[in-house]
C-alpha atoms as a PDB file:
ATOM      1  CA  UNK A   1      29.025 -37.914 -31.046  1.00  0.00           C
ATOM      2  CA  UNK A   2      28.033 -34.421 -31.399  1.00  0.00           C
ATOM      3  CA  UNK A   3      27.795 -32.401 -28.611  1.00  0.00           C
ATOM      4  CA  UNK A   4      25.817 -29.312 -28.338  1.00  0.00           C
ATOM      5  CA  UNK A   5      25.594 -27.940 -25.112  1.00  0.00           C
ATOM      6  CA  UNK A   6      29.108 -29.223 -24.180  1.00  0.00           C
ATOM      7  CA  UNK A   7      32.382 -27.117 -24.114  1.00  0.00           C
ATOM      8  CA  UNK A   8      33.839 -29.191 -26.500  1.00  0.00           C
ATOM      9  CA  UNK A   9      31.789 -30.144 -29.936  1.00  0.00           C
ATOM     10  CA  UNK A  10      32.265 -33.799 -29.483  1.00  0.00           C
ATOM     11  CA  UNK A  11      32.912 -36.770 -27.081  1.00  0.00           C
ATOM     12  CA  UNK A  12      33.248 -40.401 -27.830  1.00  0.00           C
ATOM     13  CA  UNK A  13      30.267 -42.145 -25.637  1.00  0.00           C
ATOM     14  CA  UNK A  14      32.210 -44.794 -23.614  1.00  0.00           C
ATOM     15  CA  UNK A  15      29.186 -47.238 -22.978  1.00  0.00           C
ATOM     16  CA  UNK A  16      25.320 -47.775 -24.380  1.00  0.00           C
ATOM     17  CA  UNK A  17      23.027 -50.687 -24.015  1.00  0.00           C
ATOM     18  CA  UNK A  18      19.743 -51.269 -24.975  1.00  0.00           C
ATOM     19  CA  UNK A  19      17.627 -54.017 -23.314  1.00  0.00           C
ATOM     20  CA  UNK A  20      16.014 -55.697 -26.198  1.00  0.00           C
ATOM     21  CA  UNK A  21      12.591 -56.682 -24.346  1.00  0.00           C
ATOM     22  CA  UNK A  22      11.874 -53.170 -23.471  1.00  0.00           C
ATOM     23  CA  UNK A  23      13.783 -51.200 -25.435  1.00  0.00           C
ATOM     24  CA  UNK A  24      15.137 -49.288 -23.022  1.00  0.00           C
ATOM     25  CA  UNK A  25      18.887 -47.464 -23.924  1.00  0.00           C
ATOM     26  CA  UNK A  26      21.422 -46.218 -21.631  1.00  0.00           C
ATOM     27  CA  UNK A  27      24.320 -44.541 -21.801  1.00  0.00           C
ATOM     28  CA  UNK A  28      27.073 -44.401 -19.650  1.00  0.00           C
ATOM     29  CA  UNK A  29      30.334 -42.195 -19.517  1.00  0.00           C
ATOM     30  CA  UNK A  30      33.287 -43.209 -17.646  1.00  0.00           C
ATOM     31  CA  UNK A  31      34.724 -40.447 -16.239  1.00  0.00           C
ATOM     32  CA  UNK A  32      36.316 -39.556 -12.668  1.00  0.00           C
ATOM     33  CA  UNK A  33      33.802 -37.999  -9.514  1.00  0.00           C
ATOM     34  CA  UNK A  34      34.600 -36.024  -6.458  1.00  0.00           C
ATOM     35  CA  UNK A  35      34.135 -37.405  -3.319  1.00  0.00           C
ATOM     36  CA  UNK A  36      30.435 -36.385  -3.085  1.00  0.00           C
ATOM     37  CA  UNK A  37      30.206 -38.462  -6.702  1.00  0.00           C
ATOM     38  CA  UNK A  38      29.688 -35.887  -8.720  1.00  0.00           C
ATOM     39  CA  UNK A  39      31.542 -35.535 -12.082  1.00  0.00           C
ATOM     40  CA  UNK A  40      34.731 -33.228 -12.230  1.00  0.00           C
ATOM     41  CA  UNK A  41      34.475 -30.271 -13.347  1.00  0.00           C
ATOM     42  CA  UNK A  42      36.348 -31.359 -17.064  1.00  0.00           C
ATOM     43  CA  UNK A  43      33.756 -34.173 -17.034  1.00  0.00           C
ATOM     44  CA  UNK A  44      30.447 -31.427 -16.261  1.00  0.00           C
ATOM     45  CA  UNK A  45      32.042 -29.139 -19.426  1.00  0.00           C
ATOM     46  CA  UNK A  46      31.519 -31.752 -21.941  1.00  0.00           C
ATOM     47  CA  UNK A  47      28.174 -33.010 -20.690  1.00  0.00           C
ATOM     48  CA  UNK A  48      26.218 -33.916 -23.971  1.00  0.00           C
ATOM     49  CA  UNK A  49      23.130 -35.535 -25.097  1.00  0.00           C
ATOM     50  CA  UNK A  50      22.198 -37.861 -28.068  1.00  0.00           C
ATOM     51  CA  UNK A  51      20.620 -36.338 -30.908  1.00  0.00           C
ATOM     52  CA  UNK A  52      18.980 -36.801 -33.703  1.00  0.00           C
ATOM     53  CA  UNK A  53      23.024 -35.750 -35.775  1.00  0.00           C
ATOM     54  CA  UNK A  54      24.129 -37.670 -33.227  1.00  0.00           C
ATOM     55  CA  UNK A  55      26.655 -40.360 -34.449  1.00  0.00           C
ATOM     56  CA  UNK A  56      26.057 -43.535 -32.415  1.00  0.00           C
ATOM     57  CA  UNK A  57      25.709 -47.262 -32.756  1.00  0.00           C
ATOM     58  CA  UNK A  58      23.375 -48.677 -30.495  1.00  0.00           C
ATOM     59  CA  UNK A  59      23.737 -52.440 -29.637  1.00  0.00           C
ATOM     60  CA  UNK A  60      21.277 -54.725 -27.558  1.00  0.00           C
ATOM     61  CA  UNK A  61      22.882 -57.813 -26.386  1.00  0.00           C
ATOM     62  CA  UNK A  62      20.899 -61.005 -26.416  1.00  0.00           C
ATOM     63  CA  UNK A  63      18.524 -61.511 -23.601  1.00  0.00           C
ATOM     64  CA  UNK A  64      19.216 -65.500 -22.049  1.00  0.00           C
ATOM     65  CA  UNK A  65      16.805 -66.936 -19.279  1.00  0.00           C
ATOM     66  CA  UNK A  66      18.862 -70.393 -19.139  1.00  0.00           C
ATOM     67  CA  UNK A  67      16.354 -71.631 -21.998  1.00  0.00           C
ATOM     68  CA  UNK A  68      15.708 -69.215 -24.616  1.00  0.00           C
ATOM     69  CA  UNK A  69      17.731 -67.115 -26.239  1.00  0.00           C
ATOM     70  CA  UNK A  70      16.341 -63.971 -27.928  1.00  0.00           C
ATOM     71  CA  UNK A  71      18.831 -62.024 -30.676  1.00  0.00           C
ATOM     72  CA  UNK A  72      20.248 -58.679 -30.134  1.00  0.00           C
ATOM     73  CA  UNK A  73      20.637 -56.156 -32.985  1.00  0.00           C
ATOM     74  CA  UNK A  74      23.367 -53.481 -34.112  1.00  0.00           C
ATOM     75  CA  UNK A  75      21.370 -49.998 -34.770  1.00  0.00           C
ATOM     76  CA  UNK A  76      22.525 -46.786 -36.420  1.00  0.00           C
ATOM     77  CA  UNK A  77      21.162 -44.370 -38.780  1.00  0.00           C
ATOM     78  CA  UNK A  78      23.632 -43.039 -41.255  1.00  0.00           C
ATOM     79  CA  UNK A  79      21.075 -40.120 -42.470  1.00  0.00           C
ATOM     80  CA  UNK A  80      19.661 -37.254 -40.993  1.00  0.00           C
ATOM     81  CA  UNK A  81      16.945 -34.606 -41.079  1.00  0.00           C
ATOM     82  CA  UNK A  82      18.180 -31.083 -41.657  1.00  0.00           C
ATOM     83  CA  UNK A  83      15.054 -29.092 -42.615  1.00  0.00           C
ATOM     84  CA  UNK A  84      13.283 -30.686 -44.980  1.00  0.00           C
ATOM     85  CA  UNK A  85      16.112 -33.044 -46.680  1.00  0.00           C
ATOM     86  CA  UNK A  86      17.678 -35.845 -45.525  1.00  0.00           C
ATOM     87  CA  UNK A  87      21.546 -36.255 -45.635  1.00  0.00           C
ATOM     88  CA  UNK A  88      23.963 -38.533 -44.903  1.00  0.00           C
ATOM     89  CA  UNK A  89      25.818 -37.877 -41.400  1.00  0.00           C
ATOM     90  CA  UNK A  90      30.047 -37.763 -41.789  1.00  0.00           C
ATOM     91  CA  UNK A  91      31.461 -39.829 -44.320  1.00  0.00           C
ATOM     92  CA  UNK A  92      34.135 -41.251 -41.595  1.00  0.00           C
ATOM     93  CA  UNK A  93      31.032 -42.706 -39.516  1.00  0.00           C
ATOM     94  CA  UNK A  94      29.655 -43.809 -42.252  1.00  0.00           C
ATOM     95  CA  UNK A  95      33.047 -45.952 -43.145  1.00  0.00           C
ATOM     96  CA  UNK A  96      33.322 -47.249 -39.669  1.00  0.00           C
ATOM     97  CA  UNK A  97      29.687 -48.353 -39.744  1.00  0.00           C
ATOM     98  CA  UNK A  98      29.871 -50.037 -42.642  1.00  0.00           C
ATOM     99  CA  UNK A  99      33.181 -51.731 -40.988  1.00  0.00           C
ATOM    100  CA  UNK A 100      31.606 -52.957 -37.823  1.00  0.00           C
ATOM    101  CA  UNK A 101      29.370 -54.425 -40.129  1.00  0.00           C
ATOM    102  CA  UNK A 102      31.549 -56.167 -42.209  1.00  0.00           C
ATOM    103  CA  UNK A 103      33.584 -57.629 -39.101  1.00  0.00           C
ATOM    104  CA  UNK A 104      30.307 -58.750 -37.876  1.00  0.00           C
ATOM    105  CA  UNK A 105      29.261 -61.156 -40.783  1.00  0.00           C
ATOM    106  CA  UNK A 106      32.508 -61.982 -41.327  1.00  0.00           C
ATOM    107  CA  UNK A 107      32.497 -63.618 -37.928  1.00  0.00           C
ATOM    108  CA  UNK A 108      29.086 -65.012 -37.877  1.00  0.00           C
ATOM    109  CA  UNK A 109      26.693 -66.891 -39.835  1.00  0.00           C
ATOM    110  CA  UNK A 110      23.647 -65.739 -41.159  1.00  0.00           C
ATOM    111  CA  UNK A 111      21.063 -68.077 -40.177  1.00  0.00           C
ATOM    112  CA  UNK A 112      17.872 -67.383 -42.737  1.00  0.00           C
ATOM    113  CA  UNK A 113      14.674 -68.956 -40.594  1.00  0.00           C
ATOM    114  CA  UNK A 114      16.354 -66.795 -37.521  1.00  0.00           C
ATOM    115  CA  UNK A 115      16.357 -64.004 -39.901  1.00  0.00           C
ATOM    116  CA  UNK A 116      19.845 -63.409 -37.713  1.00  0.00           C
ATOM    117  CA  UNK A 117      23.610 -63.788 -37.624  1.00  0.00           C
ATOM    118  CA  UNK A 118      24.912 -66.218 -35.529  1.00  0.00           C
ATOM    119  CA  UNK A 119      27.940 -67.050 -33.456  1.00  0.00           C
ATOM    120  CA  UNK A 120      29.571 -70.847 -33.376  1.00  0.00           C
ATOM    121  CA  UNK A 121      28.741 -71.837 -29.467  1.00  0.00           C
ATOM    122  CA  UNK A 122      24.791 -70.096 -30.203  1.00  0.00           C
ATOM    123  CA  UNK A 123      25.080 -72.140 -33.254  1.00  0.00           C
ATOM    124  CA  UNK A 124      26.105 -75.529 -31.500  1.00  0.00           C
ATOM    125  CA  UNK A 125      24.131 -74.693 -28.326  1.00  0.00           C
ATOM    126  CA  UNK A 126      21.015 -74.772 -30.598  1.00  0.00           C
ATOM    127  CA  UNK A 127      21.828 -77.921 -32.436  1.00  0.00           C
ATOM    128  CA  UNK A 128      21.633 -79.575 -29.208  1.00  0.00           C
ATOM    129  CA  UNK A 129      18.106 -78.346 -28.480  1.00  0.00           C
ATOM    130  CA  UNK A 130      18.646 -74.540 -27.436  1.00  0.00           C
ATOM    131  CA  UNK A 131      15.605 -72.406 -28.872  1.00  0.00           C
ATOM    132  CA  UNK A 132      15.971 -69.361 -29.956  1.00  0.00           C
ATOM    133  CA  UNK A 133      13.587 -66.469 -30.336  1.00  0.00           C
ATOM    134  CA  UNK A 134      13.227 -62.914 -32.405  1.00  0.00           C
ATOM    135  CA  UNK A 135      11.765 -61.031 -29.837  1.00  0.00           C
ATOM    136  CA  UNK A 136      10.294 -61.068 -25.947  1.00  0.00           C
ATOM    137  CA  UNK A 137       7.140 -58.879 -25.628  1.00  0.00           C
ATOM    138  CA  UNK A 138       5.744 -58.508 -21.876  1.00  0.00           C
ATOM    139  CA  UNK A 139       2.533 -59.939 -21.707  1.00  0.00           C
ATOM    140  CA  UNK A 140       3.012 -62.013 -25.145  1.00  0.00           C
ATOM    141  CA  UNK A 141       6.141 -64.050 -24.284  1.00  0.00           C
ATOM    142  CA  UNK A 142       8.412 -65.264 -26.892  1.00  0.00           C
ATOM    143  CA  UNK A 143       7.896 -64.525 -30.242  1.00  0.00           C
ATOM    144  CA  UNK A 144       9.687 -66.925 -32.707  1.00  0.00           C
ATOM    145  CA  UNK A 145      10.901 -65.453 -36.355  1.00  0.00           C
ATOM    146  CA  UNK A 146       8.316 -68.212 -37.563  1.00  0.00           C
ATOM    147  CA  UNK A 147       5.726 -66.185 -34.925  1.00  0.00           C
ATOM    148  CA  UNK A 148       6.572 -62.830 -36.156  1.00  0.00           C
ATOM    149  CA  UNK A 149       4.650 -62.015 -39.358  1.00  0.00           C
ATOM    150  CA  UNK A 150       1.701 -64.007 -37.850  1.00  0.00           C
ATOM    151  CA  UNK A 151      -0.833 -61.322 -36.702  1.00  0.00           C
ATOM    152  CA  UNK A 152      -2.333 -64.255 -34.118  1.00  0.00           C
ATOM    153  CA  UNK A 153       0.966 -63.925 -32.422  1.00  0.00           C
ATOM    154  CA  UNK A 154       0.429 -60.418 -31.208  1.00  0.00           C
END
């Protein structure tokens, strides 16, 4: 990822996670502290922060209450805004994107009424009864693909 205010002009994020009910992304970097816990001074240098030429995937696991399970999703944007046009970001990120992607539904099936890929055990677990769900809003509940495009559901 790009960054701007850092010493260097780029630094490979080590961590991010959003949590799919509230949307809510963090980032983490692994790096060493001093006693008080503050980063070293190598790590403060590079300090960075996501922007919009940022080149990041974002991933939100699946949330799992012991009874529903609601899907996750891979995110990126490949374009960007620079003035008034929008172009594409590097074409190397734009290769490995297009690789993740590739691995992923290579390795899982696309389940149409889940409008989602799917894993073997998610696929088994719900052939024995598991339910699954496209989103969790607070103060709606689940919301089932089915759900979804059904304005009563919101």
């Amino acid at each position: 990822m790009n960054t701007p205010l850092g010493s260097k002009g780029s630094r490979y994020i080590d961590v991010v996670g959003v949590k799919e009910r509230t949307g809510e992304t963090k980032m983490y970097q692994v790096g060493d502290k001093n006693k008080d816990g503050t980063p070293v001074s190598r790590e403060q240098q590079a300090m960075w922060r996501v922007t919009d030429d940022s080149e990041v995937m974002f991933l939100s696991g699946c949330d799992f209450d012991g009874e529903v399970l609601v899907r996750g999703r891979f995110y990126c944007q490949t374009d960007m805004l620079e003035g008034s046009r929008i172009v594409p970001k590097s074409s190397e990120f734009v290769r490995w994107v297009d690789a993740v992607l590739r691995l992923v539904k290579r390795n899982l099936q696309r389940v149409a009424d889940l409008d989602a890929y799917v894993g073997p055990e998610a696929t088994a677990w719900r052939q024995n009864g598991g339910r699954f769900a496209s989103l969790a809003l607070p103060g709606h509940g689940i919301i089932s693909a089915a759900q979804r495009n059904s304005p009563q559901s919101l």
